[in-house]
C-alpha atoms as a PDB file:
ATOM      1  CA  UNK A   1       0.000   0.000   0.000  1.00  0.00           C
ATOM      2  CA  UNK A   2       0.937   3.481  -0.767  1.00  0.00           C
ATOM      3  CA  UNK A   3       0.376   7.330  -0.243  1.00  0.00           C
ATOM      4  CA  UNK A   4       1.454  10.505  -1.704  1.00  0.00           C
ATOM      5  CA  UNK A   5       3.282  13.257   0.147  1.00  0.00           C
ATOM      6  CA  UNK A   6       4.874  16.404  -1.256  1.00  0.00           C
ATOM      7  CA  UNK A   7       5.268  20.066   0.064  1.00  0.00           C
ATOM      8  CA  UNK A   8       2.900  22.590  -0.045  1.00  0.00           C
ATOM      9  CA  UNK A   9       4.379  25.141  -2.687  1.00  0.00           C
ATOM     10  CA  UNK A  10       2.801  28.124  -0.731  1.00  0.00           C
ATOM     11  CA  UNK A  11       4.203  27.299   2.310  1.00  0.00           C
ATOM     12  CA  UNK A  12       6.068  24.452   2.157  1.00  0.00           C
ATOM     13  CA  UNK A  13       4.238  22.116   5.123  1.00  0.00           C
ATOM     14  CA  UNK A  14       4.074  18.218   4.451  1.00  0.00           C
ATOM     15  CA  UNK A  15       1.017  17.733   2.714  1.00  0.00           C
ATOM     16  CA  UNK A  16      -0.147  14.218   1.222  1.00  0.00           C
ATOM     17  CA  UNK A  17      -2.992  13.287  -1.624  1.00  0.00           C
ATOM     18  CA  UNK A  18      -6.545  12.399   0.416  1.00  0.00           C
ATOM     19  CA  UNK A  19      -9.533  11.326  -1.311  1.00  0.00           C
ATOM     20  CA  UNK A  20     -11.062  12.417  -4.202  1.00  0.00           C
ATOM     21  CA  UNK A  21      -7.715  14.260  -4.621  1.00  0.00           C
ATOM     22  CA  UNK A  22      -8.251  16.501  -1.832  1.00  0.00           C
ATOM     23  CA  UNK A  23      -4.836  18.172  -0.129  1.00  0.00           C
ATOM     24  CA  UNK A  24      -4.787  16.873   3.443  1.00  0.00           C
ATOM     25  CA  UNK A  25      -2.005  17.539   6.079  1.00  0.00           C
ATOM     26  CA  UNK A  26      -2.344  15.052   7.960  1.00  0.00           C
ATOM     27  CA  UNK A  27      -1.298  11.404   7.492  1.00  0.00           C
ATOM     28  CA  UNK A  28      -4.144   9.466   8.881  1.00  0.00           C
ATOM     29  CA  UNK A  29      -6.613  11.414   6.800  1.00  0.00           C
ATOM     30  CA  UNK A  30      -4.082  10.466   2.979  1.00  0.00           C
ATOM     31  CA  UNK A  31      -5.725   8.175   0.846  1.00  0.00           C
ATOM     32  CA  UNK A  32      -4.210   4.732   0.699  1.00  0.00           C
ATOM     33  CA  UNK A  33      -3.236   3.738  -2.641  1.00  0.00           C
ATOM     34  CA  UNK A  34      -3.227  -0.049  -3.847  1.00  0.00           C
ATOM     35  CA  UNK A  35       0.626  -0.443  -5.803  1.00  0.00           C
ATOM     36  CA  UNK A  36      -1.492  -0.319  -9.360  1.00  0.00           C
ATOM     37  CA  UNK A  37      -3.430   2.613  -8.771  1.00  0.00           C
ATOM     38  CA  UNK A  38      -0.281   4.598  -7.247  1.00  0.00           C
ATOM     39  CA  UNK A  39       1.573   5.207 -10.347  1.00  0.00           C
ATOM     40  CA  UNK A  40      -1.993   7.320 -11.721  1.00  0.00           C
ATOM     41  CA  UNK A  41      -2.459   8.988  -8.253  1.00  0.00           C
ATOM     42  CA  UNK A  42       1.182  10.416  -8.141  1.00  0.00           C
ATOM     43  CA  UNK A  43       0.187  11.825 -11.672  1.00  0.00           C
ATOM     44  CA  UNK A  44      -2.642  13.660 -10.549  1.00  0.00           C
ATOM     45  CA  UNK A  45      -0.764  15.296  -7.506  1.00  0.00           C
ATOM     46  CA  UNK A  46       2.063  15.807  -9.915  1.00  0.00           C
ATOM     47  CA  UNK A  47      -0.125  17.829 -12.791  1.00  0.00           C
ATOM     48  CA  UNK A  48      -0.924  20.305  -9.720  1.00  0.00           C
ATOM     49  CA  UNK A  49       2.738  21.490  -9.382  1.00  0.00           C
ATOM     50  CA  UNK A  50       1.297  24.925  -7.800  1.00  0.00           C
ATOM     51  CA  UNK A  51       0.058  23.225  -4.812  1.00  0.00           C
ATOM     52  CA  UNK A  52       2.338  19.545  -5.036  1.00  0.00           C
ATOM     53  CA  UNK A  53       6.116  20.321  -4.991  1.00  0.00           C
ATOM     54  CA  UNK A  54       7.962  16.799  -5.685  1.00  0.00           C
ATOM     55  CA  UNK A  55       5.092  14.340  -4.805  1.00  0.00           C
ATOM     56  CA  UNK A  56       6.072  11.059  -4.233  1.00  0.00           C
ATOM     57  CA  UNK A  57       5.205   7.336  -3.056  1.00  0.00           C
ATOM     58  CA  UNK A  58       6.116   5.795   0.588  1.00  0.00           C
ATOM     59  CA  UNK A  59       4.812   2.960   1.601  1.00  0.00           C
ATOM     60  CA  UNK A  60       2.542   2.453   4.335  1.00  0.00           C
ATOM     61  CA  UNK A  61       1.499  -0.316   6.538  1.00  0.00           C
ATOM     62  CA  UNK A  62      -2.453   1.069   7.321  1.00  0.00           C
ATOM     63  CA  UNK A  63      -1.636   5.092   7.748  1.00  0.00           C
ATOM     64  CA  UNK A  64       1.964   4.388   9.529  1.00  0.00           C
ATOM     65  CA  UNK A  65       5.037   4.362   6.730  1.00  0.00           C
ATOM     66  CA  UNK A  66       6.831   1.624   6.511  1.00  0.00           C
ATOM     67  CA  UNK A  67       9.837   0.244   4.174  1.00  0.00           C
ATOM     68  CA  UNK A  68      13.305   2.110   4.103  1.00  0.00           C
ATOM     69  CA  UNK A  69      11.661   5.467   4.464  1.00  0.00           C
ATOM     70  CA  UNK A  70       9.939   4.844   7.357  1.00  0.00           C
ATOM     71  CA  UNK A  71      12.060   6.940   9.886  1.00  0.00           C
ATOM     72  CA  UNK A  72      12.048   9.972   7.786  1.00  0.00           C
ATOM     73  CA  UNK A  73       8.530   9.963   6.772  1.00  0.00           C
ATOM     74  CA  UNK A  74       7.190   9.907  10.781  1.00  0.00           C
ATOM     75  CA  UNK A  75       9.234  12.526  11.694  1.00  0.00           C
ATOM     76  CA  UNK A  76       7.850  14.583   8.835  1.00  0.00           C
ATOM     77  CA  UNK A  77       4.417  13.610   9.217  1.00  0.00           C
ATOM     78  CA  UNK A  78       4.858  15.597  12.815  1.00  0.00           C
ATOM     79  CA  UNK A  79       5.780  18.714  11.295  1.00  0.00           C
ATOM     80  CA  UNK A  80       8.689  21.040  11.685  1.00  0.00           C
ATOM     81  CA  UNK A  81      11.516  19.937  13.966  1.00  0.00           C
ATOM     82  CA  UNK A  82      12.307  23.504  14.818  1.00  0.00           C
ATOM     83  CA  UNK A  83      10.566  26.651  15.555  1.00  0.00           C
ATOM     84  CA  UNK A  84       8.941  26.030  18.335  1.00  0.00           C
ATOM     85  CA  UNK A  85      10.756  23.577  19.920  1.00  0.00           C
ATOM     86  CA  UNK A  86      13.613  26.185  20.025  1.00  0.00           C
ATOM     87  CA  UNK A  87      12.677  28.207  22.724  1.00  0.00           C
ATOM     88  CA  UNK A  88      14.687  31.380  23.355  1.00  0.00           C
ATOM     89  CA  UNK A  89      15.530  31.196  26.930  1.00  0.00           C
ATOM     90  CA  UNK A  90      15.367  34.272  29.369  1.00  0.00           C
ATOM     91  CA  UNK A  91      17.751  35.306  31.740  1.00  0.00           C
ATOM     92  CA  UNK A  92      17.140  34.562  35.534  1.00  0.00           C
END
């Protein structure tokens, strides 16, 4: 099974293909794509390159990636890994 991720070319959060071909950020609410239907899916989200930057596949066991990209594609399902977790800190 498969979903499609890419960057949002506004503002370049994760953002994956959900049904019907709506944009979703989140990765529980991407549409799950059987392996022969994920080659036509990628080609939607890649003929909308103003909202899809660099779409691509990742396999997924149920909504949780799996494979060799599995580690990278959590930690950018959660969303930034700075900003807000660097917190300025103020003198005593």
């Amino acid at each position: 099974m498969k979903i499609i991720t890419a960057n949002r070319l506004s503002d370049g959060r994760v953002i994956y293909l959900g049904e019907a071909g709506a944009v979703v950020d989140s990765l529980t609410a991407a549409a799950v794509f059987e392996p022969e239907a994920a080659d036509a899916a990628l080609a939607q989200a890649a003929g909308q390159p103003a909202i899809f930057v660099n779409p691509y596949l990742v396999e997924v066991t149920g909504h949780t990636p799996s494979g060799r990209d599995r580690l990278k594609e959590t930690i950018r399902s959660a969303g930034p890994t700075v900003g807000n977790s660097l917190k300025k800190h103020e003198p005593a």
